[in-house]
C-alpha atoms as a PDB file:
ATOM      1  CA  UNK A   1     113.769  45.765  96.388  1.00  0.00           C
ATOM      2  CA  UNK A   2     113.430  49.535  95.806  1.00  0.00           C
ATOM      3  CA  UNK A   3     111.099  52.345  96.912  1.00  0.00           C
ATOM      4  CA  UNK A   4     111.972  55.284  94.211  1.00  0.00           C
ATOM      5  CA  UNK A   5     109.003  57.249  93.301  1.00  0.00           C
ATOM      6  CA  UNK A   6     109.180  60.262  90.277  1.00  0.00           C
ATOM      7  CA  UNK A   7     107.453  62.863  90.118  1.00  0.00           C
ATOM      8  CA  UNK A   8     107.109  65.821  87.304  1.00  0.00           C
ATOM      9  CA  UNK A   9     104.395  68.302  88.102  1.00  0.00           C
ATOM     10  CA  UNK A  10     103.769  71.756  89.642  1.00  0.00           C
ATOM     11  CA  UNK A  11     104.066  73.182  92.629  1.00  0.00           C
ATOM     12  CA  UNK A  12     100.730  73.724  94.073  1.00  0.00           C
ATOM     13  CA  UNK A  13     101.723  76.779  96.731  1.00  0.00           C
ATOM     14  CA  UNK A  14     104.991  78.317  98.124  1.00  0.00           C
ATOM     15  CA  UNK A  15     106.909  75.932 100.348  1.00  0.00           C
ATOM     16  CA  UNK A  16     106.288  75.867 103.944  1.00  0.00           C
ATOM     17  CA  UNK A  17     109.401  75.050 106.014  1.00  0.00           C
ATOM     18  CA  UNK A  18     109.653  74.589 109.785  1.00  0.00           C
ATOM     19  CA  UNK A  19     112.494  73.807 112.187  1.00  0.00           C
ATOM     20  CA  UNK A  20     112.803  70.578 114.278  1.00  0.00           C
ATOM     21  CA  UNK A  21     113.981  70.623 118.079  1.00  0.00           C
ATOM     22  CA  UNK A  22     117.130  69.734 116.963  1.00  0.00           C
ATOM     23  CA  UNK A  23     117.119  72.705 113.791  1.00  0.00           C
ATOM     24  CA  UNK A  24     116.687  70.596 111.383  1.00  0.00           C
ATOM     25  CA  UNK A  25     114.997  71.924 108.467  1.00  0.00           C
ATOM     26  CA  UNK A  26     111.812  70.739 106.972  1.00  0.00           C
ATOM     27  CA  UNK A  27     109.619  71.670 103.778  1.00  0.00           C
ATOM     28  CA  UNK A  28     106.812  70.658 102.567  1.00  0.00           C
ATOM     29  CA  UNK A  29     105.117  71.685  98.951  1.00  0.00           C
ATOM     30  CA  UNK A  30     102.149  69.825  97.223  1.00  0.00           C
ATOM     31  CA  UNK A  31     102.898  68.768  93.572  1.00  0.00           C
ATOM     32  CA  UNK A  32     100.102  68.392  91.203  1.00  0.00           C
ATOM     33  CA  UNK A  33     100.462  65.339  88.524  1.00  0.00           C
ATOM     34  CA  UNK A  34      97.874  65.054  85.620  1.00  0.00           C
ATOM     35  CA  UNK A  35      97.382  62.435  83.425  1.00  0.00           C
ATOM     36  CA  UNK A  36      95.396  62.330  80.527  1.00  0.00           C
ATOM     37  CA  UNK A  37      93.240  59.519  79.042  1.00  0.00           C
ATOM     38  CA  UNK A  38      90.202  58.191  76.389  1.00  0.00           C
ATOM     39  CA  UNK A  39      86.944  57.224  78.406  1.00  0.00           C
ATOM     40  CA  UNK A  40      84.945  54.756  77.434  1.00  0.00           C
ATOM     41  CA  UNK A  41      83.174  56.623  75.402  1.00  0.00           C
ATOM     42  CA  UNK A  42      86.360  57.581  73.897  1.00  0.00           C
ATOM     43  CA  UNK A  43      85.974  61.021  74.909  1.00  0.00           C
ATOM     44  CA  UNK A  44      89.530  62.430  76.370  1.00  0.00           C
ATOM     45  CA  UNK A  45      89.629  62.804  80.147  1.00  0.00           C
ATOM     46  CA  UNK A  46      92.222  64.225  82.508  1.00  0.00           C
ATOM     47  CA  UNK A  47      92.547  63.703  86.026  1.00  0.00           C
ATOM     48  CA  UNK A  48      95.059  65.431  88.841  1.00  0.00           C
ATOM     49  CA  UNK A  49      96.412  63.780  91.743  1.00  0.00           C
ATOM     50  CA  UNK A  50      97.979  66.015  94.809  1.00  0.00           C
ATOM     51  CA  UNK A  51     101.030  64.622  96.000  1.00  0.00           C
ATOM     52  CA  UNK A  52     102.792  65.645  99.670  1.00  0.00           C
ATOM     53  CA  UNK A  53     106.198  66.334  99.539  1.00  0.00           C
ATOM     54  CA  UNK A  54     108.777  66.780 102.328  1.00  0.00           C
ATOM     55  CA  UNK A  55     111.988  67.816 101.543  1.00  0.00           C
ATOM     56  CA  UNK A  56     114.921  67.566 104.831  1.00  0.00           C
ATOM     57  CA  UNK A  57     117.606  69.760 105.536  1.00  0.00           C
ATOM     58  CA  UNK A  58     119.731  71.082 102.157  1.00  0.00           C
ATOM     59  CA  UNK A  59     117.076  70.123 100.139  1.00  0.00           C
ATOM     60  CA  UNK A  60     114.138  72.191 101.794  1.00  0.00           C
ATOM     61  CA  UNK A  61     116.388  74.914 102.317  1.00  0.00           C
ATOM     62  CA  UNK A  62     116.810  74.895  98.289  1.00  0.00           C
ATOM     63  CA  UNK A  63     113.409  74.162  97.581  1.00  0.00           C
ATOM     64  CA  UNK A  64     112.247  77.303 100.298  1.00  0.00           C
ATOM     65  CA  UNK A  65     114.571  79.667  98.864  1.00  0.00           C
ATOM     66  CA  UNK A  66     114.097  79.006  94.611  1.00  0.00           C
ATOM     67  CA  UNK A  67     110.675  77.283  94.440  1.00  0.00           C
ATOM     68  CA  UNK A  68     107.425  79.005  94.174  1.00  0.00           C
ATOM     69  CA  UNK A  69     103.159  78.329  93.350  1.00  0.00           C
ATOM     70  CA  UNK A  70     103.249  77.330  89.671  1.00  0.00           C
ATOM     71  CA  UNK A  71     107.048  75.529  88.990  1.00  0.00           C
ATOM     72  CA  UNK A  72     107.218  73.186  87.360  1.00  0.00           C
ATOM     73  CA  UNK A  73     109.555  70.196  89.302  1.00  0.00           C
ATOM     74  CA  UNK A  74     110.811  66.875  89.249  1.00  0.00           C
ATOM     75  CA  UNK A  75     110.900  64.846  92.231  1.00  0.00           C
ATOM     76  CA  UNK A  76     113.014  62.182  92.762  1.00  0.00           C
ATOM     77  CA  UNK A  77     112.035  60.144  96.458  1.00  0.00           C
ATOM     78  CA  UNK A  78     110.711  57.181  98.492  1.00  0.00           C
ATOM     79  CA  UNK A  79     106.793  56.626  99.522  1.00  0.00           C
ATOM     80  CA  UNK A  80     106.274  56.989 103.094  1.00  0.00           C
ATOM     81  CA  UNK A  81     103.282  55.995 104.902  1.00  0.00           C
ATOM     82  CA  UNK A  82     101.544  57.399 108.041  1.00  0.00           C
ATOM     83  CA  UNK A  83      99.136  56.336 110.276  1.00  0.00           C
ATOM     84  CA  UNK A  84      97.594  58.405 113.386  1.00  0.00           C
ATOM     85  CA  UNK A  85      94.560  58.942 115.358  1.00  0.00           C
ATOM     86  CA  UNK A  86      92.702  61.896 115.188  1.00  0.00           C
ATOM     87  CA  UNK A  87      90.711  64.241 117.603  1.00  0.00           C
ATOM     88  CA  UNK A  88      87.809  61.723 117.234  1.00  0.00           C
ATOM     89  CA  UNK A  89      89.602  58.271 117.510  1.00  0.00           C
ATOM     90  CA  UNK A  90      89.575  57.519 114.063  1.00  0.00           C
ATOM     91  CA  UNK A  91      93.045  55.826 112.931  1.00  0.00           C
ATOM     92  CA  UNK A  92      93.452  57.837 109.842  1.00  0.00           C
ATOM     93  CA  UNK A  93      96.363  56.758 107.151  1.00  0.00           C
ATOM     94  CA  UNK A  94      98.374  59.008 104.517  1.00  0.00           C
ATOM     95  CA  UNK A  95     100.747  58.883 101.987  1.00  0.00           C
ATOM     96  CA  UNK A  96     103.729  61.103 101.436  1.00  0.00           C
ATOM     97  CA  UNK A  97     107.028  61.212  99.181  1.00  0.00           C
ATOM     98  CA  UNK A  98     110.618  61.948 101.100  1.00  0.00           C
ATOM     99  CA  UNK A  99     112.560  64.109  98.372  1.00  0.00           C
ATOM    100  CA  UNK A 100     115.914  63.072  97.963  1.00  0.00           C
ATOM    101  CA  UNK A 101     116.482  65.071  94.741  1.00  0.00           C
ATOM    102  CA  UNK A 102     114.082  67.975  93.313  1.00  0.00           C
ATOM    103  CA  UNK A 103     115.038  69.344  89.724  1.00  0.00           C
ATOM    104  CA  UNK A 104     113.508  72.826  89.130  1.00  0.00           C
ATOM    105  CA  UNK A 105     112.278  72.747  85.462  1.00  0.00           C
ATOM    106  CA  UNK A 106     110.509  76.125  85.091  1.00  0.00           C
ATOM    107  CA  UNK A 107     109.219  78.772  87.023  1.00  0.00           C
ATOM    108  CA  UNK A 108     105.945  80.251  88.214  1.00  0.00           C
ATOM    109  CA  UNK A 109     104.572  82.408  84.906  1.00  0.00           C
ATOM    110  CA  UNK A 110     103.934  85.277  87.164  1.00  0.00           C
ATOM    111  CA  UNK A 111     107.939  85.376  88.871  1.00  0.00           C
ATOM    112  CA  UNK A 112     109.767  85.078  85.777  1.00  0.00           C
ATOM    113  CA  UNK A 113     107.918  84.581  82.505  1.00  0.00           C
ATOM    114  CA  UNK A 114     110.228  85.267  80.021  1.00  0.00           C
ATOM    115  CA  UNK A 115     113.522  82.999  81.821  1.00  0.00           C
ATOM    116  CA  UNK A 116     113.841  79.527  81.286  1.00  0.00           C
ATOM    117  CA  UNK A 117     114.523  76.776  84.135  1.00  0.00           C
ATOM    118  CA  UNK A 118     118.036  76.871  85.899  1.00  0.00           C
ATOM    119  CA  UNK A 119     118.042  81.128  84.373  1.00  0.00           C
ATOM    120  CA  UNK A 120     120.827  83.166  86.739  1.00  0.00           C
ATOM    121  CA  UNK A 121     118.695  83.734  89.554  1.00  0.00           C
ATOM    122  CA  UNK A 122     118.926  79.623  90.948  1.00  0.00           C
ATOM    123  CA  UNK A 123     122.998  79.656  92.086  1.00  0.00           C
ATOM    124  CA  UNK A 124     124.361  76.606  90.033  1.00  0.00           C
ATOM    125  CA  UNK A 125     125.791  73.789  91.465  1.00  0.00           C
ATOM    126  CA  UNK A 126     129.316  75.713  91.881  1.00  0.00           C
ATOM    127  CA  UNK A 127     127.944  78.418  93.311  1.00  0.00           C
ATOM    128  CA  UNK A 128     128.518  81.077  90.075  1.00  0.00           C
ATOM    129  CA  UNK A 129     125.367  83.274  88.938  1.00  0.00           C
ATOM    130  CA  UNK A 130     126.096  82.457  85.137  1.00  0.00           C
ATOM    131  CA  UNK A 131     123.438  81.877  83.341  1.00  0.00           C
ATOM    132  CA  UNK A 132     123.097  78.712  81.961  1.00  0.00           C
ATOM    133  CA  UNK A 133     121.301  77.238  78.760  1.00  0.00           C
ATOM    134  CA  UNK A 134     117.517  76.869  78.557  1.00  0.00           C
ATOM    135  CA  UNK A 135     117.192  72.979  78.655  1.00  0.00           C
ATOM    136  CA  UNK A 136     119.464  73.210  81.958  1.00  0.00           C
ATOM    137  CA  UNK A 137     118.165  72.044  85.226  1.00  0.00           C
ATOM    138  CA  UNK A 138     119.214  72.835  88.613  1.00  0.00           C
ATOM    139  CA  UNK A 139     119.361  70.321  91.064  1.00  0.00           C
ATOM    140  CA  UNK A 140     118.552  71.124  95.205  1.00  0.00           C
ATOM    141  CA  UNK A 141     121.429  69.449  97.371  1.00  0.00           C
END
């Protein structure tokens, strides 16, 4: 049995990343998801689900550094669910995805407008600034 989620969506505001006792990085970003659909009235309908994201180590650090409000991502993880008490003894339950892979499709309109996804400013994968084509995607490691 597998737990693989996917996710396509945009980034809802800039990454937050903290460090762990043991400096271990972690980021978090909220990805928006919409799906459209016909009522029963037939009228079209859309509705947008906010999903948690935490990204660990090489990954946040990539996600920190290239992703900002309004990219558009794909995340590739595993559900994780939570379950604490709060303030007023109310066992409270949540639901979050574990990135294990985060493509960056496009950036925010307002950074970079006019460059398409995986332009010269995201490293690639070998570490040269060369440009790449416009349907290329750059992976977080």
């Amino acid at each position: 049995m597998k737990n693989t989620v996917i996710l396509a969506g945009h980034v809802g505001s800039n990454p937050e990343t903290r460090m762990t006792q043991n400096g271990a990085a972690i980021t978090t970003l909220s990805v928006a998801t919409t799906r459209s659909f016909k009522d029963g009235e037939g009228k079209r309908q859309s509705e947008t689900e906010w999903h948690r994201i935490i990204c660990f180590n090489g990954t946040g650090k990539q996600v920190a550094e290239h992703v900002t409000k309004g990219a558009l991502v794909m995340v590739t993880g595993r559900l994780h669910y939570t379950r604490w008490t709060d303030k007023n003894g109310q066992i409270r339950y949540g639901c979050e995805i574990i990135a294990e892979q985060v493509d960056f499709l496009a950036r925010a309109r307002d950074k970079a407008a006019d460059q398409p996804a995986g332009s010269a400013e995201l490293p690639l994968e070998d570490g040269s600034e060369e440009a790449p084509a416009p349907t290329a995607r750059r992976r977080a490691k």
